[in-house]
PDB file of N, CA and C in Angstrom:
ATOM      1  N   UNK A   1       0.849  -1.180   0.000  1.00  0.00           N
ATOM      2  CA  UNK A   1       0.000   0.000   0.000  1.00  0.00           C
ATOM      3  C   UNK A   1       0.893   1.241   0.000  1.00  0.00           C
ATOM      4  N   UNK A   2       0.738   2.105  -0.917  1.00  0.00           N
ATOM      5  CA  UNK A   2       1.318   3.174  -1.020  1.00  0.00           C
ATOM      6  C   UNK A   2       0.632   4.458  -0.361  1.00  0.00           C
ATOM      7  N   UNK A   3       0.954   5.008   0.561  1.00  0.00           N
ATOM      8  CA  UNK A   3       0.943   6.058   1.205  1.00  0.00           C
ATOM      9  C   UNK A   3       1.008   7.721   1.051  1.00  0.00           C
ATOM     10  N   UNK A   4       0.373   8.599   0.510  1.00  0.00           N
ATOM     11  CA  UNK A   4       0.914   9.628  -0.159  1.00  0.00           C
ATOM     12  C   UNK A   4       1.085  10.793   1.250  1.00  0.00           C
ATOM     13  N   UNK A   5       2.068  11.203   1.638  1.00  0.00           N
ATOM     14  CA  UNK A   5       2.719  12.364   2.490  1.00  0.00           C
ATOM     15  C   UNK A   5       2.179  13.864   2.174  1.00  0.00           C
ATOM     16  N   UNK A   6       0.912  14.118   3.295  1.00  0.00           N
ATOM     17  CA  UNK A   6       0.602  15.806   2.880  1.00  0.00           C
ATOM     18  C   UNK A   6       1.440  16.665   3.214  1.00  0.00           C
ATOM     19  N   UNK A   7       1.842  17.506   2.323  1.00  0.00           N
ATOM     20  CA  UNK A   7       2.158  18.565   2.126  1.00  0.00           C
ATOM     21  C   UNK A   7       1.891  19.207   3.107  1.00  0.00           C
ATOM     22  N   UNK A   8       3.104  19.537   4.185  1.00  0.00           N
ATOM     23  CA  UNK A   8       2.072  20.257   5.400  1.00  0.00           C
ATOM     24  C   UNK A   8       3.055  21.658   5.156  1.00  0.00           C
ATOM     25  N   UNK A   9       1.754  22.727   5.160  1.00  0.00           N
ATOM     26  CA  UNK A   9       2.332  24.151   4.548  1.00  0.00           C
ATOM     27  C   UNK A   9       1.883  24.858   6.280  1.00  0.00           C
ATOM     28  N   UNK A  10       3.229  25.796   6.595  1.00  0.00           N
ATOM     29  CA  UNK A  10       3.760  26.277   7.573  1.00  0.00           C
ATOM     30  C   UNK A  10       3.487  27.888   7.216  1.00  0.00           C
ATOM     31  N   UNK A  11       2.364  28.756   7.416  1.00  0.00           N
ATOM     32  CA  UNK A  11       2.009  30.054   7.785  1.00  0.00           C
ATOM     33  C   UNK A  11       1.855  30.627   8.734  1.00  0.00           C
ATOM     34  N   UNK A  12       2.213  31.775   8.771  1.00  0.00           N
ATOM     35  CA  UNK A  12       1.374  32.507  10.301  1.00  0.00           C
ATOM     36  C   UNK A  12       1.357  34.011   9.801  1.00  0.00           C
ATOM     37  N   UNK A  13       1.061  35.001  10.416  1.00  0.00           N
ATOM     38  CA  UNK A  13       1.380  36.249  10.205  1.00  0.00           C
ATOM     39  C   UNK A  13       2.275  36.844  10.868  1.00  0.00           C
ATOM     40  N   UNK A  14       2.622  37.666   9.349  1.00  0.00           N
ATOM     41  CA  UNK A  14       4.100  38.640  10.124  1.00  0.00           C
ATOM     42  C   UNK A  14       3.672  39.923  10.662  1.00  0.00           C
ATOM     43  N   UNK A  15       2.787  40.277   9.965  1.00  0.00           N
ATOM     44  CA  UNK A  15       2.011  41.802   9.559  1.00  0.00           C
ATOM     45  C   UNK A  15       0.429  41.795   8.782  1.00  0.00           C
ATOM     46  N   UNK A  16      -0.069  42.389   9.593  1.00  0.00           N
ATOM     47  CA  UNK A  16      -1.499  42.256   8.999  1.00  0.00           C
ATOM     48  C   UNK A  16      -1.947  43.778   9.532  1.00  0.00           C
ATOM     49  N   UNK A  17      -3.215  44.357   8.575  1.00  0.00           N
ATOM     50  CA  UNK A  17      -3.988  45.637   9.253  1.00  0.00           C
ATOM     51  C   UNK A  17      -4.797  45.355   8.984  1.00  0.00           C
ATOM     52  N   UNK A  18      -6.173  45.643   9.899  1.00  0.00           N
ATOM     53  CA  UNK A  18      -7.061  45.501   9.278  1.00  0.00           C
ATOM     54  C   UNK A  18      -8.310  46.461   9.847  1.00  0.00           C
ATOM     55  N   UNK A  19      -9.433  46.290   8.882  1.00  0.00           N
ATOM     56  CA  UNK A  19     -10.483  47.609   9.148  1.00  0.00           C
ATOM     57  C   UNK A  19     -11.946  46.644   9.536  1.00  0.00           C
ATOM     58  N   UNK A  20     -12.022  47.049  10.727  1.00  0.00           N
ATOM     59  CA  UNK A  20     -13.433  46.004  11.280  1.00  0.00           C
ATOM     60  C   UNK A  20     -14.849  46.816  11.394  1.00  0.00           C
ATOM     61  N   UNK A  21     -16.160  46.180  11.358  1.00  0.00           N
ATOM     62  CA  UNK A  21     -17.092  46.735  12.256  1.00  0.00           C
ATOM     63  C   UNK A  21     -17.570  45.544  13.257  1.00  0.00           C
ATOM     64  N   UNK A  22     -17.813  46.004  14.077  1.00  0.00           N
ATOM     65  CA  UNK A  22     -18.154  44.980  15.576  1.00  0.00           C
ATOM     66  C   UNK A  22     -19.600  45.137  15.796  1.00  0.00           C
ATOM     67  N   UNK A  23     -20.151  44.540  16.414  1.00  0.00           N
ATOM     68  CA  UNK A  23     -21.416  44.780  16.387  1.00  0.00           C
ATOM     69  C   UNK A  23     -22.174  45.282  16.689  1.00  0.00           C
ATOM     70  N   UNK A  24     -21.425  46.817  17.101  1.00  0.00           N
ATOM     71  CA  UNK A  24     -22.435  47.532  17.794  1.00  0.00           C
ATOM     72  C   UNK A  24     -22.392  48.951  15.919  1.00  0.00           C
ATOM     73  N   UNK A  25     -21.617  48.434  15.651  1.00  0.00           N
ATOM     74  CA  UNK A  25     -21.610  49.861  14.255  1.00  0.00           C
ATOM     75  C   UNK A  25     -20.254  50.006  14.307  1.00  0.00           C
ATOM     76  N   UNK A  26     -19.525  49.808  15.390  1.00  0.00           N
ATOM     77  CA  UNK A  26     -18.273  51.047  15.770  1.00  0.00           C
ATOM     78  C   UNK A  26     -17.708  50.228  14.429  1.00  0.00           C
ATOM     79  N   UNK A  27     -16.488  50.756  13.851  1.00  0.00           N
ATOM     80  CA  UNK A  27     -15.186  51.223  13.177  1.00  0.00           C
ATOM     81  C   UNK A  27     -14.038  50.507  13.285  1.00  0.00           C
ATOM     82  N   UNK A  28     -13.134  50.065  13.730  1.00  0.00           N
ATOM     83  CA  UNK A  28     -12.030  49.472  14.436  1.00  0.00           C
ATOM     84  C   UNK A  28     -11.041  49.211  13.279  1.00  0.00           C
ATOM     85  N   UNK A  29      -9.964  50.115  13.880  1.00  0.00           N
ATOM     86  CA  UNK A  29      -8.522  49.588  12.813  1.00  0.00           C
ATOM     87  C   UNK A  29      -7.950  48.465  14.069  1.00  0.00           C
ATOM     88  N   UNK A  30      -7.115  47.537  13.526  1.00  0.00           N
ATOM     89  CA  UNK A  30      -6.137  46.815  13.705  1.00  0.00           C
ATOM     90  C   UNK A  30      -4.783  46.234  13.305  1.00  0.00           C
ATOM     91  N   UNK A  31      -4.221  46.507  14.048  1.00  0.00           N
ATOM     92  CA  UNK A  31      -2.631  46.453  13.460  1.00  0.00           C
ATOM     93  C   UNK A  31      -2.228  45.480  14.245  1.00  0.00           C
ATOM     94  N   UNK A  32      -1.712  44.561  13.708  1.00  0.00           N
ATOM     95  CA  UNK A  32      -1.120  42.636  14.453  1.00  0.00           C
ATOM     96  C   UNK A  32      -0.271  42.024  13.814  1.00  0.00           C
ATOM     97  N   UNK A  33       0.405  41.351  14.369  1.00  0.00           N
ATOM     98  CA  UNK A  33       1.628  40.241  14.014  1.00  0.00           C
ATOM     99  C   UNK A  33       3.155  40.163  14.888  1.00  0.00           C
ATOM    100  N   UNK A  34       3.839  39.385  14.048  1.00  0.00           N
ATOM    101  CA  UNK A  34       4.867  38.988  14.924  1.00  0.00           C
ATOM    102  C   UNK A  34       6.545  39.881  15.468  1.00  0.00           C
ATOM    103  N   UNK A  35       5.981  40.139  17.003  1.00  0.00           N
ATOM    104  CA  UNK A  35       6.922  40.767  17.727  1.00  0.00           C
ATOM    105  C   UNK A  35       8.264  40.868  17.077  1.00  0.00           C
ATOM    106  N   UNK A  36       9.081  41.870  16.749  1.00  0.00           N
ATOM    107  CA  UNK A  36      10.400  41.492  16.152  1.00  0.00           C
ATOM    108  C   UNK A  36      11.089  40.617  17.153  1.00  0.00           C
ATOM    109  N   UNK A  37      11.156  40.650  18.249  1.00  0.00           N
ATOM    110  CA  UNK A  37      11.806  39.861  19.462  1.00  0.00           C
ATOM    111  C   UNK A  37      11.865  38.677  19.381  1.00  0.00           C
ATOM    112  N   UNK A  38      10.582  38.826  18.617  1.00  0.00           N
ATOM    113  CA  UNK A  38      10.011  36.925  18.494  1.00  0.00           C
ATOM    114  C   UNK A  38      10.656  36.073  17.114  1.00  0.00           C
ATOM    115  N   UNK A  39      11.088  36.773  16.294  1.00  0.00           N
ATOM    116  CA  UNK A  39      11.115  36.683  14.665  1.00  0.00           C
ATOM    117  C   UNK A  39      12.582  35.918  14.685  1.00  0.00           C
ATOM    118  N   UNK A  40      13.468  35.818  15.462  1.00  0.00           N
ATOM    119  CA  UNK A  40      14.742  34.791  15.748  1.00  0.00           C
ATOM    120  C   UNK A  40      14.459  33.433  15.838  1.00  0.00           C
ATOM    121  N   UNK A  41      13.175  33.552  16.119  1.00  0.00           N
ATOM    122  CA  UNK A  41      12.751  32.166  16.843  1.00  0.00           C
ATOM    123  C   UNK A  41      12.264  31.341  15.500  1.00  0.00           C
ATOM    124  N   UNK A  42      11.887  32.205  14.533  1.00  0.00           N
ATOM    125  CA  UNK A  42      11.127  31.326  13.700  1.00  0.00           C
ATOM    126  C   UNK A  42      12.030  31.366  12.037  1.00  0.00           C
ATOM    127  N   UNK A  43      12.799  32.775  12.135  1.00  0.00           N
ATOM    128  CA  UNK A  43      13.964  32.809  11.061  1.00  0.00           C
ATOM    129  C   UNK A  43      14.766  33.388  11.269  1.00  0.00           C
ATOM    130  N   UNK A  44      15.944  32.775  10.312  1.00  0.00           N
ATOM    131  CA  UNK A  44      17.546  33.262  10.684  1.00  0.00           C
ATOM    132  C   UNK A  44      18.246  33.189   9.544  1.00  0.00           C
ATOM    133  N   UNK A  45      19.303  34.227   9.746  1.00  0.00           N
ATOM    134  CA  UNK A  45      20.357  34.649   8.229  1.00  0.00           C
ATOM    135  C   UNK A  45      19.480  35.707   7.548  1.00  0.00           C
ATOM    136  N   UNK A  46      19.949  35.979   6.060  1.00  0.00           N
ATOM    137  CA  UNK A  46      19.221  36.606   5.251  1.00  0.00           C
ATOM    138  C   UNK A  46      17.328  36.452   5.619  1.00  0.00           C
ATOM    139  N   UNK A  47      17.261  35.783   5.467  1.00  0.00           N
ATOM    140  CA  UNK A  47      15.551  36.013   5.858  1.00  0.00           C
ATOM    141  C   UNK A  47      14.817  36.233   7.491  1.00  0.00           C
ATOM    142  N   UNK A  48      16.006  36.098   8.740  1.00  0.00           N
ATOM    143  CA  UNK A  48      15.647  37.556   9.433  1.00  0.00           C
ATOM    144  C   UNK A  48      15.879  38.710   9.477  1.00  0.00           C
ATOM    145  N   UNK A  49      16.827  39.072   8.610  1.00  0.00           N
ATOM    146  CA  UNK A  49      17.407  39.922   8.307  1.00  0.00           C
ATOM    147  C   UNK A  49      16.125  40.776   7.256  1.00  0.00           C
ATOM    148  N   UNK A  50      15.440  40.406   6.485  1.00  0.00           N
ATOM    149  CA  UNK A  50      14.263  40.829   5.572  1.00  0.00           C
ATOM    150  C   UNK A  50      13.068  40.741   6.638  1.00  0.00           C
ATOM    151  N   UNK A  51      13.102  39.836   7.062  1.00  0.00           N
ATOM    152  CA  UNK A  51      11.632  39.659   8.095  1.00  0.00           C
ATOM    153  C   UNK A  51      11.616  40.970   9.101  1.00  0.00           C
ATOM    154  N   UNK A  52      12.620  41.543   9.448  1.00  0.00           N
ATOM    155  CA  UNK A  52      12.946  42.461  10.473  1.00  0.00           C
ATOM    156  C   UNK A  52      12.768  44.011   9.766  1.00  0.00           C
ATOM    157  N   UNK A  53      12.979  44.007   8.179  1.00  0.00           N
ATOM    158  CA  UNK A  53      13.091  44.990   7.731  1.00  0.00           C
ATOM    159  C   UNK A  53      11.526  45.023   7.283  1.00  0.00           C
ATOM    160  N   UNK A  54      11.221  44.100   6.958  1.00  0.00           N
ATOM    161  CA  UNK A  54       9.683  44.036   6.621  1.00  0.00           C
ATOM    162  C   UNK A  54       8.708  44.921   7.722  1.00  0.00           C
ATOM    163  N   UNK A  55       9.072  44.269   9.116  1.00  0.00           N
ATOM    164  CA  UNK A  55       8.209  44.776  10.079  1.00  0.00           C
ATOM    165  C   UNK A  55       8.724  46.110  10.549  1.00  0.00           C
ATOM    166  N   UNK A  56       9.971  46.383  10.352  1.00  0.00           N
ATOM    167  CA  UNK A  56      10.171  47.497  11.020  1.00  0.00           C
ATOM    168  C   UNK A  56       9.492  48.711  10.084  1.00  0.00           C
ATOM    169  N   UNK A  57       9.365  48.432   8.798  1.00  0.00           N
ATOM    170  CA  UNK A  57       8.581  49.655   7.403  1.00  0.00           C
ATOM    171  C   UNK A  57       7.153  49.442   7.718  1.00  0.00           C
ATOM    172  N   UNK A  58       6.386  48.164   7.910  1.00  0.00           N
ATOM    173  CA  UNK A  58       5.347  47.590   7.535  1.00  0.00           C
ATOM    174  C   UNK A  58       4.861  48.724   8.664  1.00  0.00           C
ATOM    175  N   UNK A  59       5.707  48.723  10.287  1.00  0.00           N
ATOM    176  CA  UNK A  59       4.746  49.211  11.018  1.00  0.00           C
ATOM    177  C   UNK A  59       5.093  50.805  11.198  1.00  0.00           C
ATOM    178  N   UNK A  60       6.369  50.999  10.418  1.00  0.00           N
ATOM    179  CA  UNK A  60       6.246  52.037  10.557  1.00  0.00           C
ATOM    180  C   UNK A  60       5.350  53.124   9.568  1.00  0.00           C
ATOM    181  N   UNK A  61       4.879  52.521   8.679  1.00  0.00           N
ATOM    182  CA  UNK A  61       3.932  52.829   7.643  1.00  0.00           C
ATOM    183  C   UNK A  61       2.540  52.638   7.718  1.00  0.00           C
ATOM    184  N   UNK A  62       2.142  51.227   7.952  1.00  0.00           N
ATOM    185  CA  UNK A  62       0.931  51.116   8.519  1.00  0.00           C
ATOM    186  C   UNK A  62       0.188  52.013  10.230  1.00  0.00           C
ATOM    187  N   UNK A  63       1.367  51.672  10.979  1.00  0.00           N
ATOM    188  CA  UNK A  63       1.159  52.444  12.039  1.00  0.00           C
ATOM    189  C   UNK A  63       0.589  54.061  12.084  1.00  0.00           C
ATOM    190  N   UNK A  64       1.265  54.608  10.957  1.00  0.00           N
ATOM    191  CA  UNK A  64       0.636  55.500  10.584  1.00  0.00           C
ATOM    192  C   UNK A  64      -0.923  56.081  10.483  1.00  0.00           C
ATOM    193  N   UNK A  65      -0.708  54.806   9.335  1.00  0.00           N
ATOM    194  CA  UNK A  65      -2.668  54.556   8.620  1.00  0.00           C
ATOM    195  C   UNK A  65      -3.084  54.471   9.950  1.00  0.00           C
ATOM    196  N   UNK A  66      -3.085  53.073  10.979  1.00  0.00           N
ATOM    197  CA  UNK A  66      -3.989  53.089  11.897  1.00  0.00           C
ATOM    198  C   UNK A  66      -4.113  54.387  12.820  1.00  0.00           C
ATOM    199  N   UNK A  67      -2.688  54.940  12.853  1.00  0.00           N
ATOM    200  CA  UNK A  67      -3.266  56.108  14.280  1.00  0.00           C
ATOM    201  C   UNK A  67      -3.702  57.283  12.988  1.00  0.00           C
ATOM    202  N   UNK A  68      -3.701  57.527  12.281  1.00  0.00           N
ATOM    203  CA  UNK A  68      -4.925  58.550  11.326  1.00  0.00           C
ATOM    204  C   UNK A  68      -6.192  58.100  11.425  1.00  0.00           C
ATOM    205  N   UNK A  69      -6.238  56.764  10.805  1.00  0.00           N
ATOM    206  CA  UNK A  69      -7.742  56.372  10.518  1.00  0.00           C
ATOM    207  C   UNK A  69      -8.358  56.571  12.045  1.00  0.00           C
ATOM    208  N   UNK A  70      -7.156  55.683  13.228  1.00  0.00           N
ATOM    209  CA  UNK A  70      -8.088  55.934  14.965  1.00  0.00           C
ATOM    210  C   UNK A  70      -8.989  57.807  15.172  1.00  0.00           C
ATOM    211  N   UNK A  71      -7.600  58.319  14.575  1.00  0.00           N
ATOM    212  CA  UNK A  71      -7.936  59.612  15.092  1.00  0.00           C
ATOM    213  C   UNK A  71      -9.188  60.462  14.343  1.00  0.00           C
ATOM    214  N   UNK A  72      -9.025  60.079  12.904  1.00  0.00           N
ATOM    215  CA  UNK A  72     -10.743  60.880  12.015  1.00  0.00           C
ATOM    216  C   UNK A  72     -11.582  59.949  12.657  1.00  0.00           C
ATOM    217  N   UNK A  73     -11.714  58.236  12.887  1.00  0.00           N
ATOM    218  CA  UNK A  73     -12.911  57.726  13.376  1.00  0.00           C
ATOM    219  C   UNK A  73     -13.026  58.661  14.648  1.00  0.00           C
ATOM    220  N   UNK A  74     -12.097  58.939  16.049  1.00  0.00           N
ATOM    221  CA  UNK A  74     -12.599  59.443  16.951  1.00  0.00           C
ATOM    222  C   UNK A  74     -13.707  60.277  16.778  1.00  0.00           C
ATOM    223  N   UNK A  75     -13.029  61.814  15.675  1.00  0.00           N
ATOM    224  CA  UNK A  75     -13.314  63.323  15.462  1.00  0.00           C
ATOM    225  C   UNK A  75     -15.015  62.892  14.593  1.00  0.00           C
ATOM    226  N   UNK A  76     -15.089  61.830  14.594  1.00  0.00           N
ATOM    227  CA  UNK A  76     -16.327  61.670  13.826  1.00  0.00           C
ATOM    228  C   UNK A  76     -17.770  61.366  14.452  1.00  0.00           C
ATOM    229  N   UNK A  77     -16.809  60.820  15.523  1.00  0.00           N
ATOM    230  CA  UNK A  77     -18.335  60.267  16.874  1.00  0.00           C
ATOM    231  C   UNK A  77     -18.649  61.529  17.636  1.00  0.00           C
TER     232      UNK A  77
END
């Protein structure tokens, strides 16, 4: 009997934003993913070296978006 081996595919998030409504109406930005602190743990060489540069732009860019978008949702309620 031949046996076929799944493919087991290894994701998580590095960086994610995202724009919610909850259930009352409200608005909600979110900005999530993986701690740079943490990012040794899961890659090393050249690709923590990118993983680190990734998050350090991702949030310094996105971070942005979210504290704008937080601050017009506030000025809006």
């Amino acid at each position: 009997m031949i046996r076929s081996k799944k493919k087991i595919s290894k994701e998580g998030n590095i960086l994610s934003f995202r724009i919610l409504i909850d259930p009352k109406g409200n608005l909600i930005t979110e900005l999530s993913g993986l701690p740079e602190m943490e990012a040794h743990k899961v890659f090393e060489g050249d690709e923590l070296i990118l993983i680190r540069k990734i998050l350090k732009e991702g949030h310094l860019r996105l971070g942005g978006l979210h504290d704008k978008l937080e601050a017009e949702l506030d000025a809006f309620r």
